[in-house]
C-alpha atoms as a PDB file:
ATOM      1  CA  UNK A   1       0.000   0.000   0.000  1.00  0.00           C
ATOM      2  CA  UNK A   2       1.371   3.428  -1.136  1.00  0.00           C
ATOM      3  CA  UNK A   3       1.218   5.980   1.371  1.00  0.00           C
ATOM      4  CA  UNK A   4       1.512   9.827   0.784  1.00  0.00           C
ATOM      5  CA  UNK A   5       3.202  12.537   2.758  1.00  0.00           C
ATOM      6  CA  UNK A   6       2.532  15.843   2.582  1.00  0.00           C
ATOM      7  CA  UNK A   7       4.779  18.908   4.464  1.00  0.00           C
ATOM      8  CA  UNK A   8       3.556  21.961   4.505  1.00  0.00           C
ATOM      9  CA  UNK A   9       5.766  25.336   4.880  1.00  0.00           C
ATOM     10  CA  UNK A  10       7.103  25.363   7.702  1.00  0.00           C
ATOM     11  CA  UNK A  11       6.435  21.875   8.982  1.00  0.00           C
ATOM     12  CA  UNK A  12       9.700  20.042   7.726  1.00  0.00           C
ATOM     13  CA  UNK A  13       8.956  16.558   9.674  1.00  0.00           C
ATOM     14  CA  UNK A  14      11.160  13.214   7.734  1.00  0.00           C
ATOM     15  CA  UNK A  15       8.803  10.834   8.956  1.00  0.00           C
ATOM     16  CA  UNK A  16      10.570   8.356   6.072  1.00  0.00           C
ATOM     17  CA  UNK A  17      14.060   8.813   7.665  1.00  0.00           C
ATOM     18  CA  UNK A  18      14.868  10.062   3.921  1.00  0.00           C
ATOM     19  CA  UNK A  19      16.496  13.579   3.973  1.00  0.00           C
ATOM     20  CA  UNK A  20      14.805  15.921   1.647  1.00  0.00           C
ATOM     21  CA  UNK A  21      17.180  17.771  -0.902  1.00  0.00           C
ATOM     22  CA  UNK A  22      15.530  20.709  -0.758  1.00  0.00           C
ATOM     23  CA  UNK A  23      13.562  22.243   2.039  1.00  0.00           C
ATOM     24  CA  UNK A  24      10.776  24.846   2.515  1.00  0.00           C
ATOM     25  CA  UNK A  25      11.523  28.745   1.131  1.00  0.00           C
ATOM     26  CA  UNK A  26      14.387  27.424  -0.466  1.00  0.00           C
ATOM     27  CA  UNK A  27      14.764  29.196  -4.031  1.00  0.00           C
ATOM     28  CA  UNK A  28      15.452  27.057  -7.034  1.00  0.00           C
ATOM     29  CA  UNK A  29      15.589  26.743 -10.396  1.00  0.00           C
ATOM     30  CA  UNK A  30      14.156  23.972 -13.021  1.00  0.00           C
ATOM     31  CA  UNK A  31      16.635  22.465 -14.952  1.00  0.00           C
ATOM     32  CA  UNK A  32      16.011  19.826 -17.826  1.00  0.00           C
ATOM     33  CA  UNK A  33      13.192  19.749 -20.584  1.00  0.00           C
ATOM     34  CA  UNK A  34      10.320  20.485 -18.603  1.00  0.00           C
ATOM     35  CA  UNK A  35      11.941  24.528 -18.695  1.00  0.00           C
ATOM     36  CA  UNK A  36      11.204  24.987 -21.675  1.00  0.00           C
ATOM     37  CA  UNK A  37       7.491  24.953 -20.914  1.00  0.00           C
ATOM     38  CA  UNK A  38       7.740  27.475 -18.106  1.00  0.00           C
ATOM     39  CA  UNK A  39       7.754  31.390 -18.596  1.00  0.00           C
ATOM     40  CA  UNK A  40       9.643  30.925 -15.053  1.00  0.00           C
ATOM     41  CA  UNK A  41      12.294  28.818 -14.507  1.00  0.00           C
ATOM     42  CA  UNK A  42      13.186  29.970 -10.818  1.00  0.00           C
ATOM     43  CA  UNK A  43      10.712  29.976  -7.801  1.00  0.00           C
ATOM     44  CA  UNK A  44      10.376  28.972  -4.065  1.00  0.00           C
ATOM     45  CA  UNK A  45       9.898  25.528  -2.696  1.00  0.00           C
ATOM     46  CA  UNK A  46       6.676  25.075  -0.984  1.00  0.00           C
ATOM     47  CA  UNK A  47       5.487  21.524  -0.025  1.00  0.00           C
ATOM     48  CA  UNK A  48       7.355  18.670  -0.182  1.00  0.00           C
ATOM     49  CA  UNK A  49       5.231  15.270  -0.949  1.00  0.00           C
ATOM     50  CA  UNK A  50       6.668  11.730   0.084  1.00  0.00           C
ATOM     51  CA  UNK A  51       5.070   9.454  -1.660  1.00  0.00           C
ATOM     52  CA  UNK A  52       5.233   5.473  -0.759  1.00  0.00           C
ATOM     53  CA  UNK A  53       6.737   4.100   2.691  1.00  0.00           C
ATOM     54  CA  UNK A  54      10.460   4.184   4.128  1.00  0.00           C
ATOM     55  CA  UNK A  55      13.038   3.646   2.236  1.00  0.00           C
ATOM     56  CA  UNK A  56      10.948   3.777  -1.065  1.00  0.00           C
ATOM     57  CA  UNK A  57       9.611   7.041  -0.206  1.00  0.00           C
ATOM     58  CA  UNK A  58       9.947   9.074  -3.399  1.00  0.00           C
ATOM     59  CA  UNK A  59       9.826  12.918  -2.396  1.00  0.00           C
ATOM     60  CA  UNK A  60       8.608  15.829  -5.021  1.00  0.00           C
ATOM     61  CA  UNK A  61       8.948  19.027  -4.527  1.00  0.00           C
ATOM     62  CA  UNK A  62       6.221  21.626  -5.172  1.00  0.00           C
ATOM     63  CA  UNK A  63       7.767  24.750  -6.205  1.00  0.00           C
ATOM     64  CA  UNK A  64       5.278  28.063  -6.473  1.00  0.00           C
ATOM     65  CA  UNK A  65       6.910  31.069  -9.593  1.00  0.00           C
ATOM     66  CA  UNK A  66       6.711  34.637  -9.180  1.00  0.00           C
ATOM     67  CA  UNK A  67       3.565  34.664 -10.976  1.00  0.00           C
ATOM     68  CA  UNK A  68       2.050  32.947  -8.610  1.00  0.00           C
ATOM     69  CA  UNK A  69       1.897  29.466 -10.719  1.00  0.00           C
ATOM     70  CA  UNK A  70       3.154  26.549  -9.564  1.00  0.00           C
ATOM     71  CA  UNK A  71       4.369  22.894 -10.535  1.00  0.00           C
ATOM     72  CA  UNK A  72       5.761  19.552  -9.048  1.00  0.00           C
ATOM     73  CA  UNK A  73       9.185  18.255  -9.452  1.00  0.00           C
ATOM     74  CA  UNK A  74      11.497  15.314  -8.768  1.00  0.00           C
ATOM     75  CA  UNK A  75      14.703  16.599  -7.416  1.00  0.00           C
ATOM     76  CA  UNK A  76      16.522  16.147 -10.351  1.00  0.00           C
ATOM     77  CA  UNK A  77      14.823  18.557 -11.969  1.00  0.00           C
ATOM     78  CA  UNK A  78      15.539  21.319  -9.564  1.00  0.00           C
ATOM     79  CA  UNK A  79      18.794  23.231  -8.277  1.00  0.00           C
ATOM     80  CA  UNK A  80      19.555  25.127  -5.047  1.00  0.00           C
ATOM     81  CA  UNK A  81      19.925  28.972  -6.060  1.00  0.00           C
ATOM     82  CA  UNK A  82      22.737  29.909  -3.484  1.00  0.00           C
ATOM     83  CA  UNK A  83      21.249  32.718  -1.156  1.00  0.00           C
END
């Protein structure tokens, strides 16, 4: 049975014992082909979603654009912007 896990901003809880890659308010940027479909390619990470159970938790990583849009990404697909 899959399970899902959602964290809010500012409730960073690793329930999974996985360590997320990014964390909340963190700024980043989408890399790869899914870019090109963006008029933003940097925003703010917002939620992160576990989905499944322990170690084959897979997290995403909802990230919200200055235009107020937003989309869900693997961490691949994302890099820190240094602060």
């Amino acid at each position: 049975m899959a399970h899902t896990l959602h964290f809010a901003l500012g409730e960073m809880k690793q329930p999974t014992g996985r360590k997320p890659r990014f964390k909340i308010n963190d700024n980043v940027r989408i890399v790869g082909p899914t870019v090109s479909e963006r008029t933003h390619d940097t925003g703010t990470v917002t939620e992160v979603v576990g989905i499944g159970a322990g170690a084959d938790t897979i997290l995403r990583y909802r990230v919200t654009f200055p235009d107020g849009t937003n989309g869900t990404f693997f961490g691949f697909e994302l890099e820190l912007i240094p602060s």
